[in-house]
C-alpha atoms as a PDB file:
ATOM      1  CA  UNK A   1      95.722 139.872  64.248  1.00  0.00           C
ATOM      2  CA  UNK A   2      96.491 143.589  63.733  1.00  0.00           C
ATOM      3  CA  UNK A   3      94.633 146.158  64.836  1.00  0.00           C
ATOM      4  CA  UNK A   4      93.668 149.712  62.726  1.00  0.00           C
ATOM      5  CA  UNK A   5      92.573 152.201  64.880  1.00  0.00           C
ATOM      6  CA  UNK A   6      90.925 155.368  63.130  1.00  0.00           C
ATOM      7  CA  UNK A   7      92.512 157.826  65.403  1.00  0.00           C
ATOM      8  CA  UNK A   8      95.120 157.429  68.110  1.00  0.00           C
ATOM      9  CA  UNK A   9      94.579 160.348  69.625  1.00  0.00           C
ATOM     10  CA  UNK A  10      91.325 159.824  70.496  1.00  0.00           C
ATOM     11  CA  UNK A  11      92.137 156.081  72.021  1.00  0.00           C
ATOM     12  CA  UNK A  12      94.620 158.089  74.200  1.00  0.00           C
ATOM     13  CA  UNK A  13      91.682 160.070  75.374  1.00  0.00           C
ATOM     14  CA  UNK A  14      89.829 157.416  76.198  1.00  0.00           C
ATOM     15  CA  UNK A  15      92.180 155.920  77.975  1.00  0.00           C
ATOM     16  CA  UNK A  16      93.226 158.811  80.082  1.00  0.00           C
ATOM     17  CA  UNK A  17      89.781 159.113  80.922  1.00  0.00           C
ATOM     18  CA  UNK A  18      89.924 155.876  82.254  1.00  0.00           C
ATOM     19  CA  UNK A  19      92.744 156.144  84.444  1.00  0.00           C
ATOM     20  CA  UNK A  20      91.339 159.646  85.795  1.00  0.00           C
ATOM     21  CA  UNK A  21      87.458 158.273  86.540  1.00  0.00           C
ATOM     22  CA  UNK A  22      89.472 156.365  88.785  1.00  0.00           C
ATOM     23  CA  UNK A  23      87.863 152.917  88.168  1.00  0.00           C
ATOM     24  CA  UNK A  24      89.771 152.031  84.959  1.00  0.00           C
ATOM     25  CA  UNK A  25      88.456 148.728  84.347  1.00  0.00           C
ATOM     26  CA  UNK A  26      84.850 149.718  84.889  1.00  0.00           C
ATOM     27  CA  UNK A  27      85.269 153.021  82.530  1.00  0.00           C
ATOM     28  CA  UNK A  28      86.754 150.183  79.994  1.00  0.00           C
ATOM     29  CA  UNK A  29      83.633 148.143  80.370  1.00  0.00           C
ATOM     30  CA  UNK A  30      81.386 151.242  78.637  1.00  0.00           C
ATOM     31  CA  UNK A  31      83.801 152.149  75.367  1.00  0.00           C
ATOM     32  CA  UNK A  32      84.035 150.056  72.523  1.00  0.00           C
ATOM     33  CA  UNK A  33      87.409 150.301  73.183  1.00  0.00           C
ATOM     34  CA  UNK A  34      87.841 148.423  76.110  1.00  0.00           C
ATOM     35  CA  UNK A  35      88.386 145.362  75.466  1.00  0.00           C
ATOM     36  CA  UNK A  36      91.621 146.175  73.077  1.00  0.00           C
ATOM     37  CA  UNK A  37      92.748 148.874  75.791  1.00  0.00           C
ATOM     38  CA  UNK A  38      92.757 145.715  78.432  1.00  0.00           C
ATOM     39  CA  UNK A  39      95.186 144.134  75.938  1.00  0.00           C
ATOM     40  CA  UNK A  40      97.367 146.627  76.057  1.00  0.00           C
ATOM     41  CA  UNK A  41      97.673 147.071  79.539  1.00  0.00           C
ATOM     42  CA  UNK A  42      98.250 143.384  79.861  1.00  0.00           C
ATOM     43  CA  UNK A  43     101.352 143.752  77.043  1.00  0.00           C
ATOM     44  CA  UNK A  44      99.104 141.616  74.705  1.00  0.00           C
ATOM     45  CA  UNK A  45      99.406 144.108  71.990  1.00  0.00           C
ATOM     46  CA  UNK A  46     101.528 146.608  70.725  1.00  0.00           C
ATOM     47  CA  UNK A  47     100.797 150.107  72.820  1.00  0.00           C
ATOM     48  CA  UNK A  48      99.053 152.969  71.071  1.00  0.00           C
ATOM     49  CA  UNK A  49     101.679 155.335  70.156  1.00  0.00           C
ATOM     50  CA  UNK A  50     103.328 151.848  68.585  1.00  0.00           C
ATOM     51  CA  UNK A  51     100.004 150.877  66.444  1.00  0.00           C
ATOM     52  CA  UNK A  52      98.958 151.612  63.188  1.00  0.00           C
ATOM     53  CA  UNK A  53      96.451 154.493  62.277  1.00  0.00           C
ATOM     54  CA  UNK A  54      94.060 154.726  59.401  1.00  0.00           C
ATOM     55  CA  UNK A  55      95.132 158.169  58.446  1.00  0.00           C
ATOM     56  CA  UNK A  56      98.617 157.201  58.707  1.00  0.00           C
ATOM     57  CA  UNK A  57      97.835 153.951  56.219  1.00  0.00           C
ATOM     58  CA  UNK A  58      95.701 155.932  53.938  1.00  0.00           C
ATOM     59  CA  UNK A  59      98.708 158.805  53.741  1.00  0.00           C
ATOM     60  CA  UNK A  60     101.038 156.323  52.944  1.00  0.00           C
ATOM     61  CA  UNK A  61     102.856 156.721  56.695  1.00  0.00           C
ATOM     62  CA  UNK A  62     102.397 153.256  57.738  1.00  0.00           C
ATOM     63  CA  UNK A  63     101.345 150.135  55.596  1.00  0.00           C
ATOM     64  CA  UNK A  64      98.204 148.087  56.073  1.00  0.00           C
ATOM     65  CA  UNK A  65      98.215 144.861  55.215  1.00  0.00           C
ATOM     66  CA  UNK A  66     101.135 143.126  53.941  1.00  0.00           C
ATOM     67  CA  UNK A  67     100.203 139.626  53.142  1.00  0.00           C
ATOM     68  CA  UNK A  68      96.898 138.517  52.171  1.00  0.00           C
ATOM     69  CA  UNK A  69      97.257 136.161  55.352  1.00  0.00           C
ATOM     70  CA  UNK A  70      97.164 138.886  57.876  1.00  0.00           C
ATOM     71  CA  UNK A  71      93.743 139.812  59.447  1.00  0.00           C
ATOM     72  CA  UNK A  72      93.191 143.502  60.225  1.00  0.00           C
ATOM     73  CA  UNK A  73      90.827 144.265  63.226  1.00  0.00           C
ATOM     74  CA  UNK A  74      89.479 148.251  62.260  1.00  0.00           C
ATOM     75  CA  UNK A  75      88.502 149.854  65.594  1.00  0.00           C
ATOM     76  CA  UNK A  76      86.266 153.074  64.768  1.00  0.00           C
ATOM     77  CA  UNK A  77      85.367 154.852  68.141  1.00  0.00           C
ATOM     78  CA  UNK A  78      83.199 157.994  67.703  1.00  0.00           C
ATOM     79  CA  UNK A  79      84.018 158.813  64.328  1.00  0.00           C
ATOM     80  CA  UNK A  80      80.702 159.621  63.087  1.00  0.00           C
ATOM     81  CA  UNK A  81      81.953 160.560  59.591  1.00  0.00           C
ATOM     82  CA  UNK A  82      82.119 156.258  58.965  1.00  0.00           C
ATOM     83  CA  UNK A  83      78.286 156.017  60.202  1.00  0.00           C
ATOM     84  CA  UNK A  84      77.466 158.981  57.536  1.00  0.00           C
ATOM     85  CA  UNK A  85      79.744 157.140  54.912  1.00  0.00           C
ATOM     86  CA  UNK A  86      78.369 153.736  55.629  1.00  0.00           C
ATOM     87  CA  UNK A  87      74.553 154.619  55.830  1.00  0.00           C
ATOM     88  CA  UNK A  88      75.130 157.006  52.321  1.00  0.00           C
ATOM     89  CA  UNK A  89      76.705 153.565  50.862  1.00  0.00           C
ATOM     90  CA  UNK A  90      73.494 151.391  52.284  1.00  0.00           C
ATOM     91  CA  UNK A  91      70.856 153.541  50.526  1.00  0.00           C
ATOM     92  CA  UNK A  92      72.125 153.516  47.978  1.00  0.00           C
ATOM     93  CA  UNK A  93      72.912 150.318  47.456  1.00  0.00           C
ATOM     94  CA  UNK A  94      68.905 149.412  49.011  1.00  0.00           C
ATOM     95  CA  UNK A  95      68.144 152.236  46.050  1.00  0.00           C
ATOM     96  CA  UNK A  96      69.674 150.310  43.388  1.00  0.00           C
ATOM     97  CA  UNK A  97      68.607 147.030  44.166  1.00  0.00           C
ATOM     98  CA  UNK A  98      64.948 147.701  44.981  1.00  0.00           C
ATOM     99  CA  UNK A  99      64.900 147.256  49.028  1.00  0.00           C
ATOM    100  CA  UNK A 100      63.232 148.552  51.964  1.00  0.00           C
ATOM    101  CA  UNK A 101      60.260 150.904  52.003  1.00  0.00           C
ATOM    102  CA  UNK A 102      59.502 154.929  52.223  1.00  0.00           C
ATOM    103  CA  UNK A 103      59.299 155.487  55.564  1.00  0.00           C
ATOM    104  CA  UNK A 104      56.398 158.617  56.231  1.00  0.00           C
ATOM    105  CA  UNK A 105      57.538 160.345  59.273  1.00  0.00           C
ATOM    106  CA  UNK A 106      55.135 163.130  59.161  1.00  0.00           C
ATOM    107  CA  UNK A 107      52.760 164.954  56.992  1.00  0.00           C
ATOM    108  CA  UNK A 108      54.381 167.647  55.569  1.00  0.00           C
ATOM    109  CA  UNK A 109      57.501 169.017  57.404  1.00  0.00           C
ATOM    110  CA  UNK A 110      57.123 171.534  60.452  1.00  0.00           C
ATOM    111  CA  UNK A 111      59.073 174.643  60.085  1.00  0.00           C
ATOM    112  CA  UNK A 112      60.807 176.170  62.882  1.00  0.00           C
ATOM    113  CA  UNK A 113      59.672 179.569  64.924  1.00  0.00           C
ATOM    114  CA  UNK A 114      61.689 182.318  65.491  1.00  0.00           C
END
């Protein structure tokens, strides 16, 4: 299995947080991260400079998949952009197919003080 991260740089921060809170595996424990970061450190998958990037796929740096064999693991981290796109992409979907309900927070909407 390959893995897709959506932005090496940020994995590098994550992981140089790690080493500086200077508990590395428990800092691993509380990122999504982790796990895959373990991996690495164990040589059980390719390091992060040697991986392949989402941006780097979608600009035609790197290629994605190449067989329709090959399982791609997509690691998002903190990109909140994907939460927008994917919750845009499930009301939509719930507004074309009849689903959920209206959900009344409040009255009428309270307007902010100066």
């Amino acid at each position: 299995m390959d893995i897709v991260y959506d932005h090496i740089g940020l994995h590098h921060a994550y992981v140089e947080d790690a080493v500086m809170s200077g508990d590395k595996d428990k800092y691993y424990s509380g990122v999504i991260g982790g796990p895959i970061y373990r991996l690495i450190d164990a040589g059980r998958k390719p390091a992060l400079d040697d991986s392949l990037s989402i941006g780097d796929i979608i600009n035609g740096h790197q290629k994605g998949r190449t067989s329709d064999d090959q399982i791609i693991c997509f690691v998002a981290c903190g990109m909140a952009v994907f939460d927008l796109g994917l919750g845009w992409d499930l009301y939509r979907t719930a507004l074309k197919e009849g689903l959920g309900q209206k959900l009344l927070l409040w009255e009428s909407p309270a307007q902010m003080e100066d």
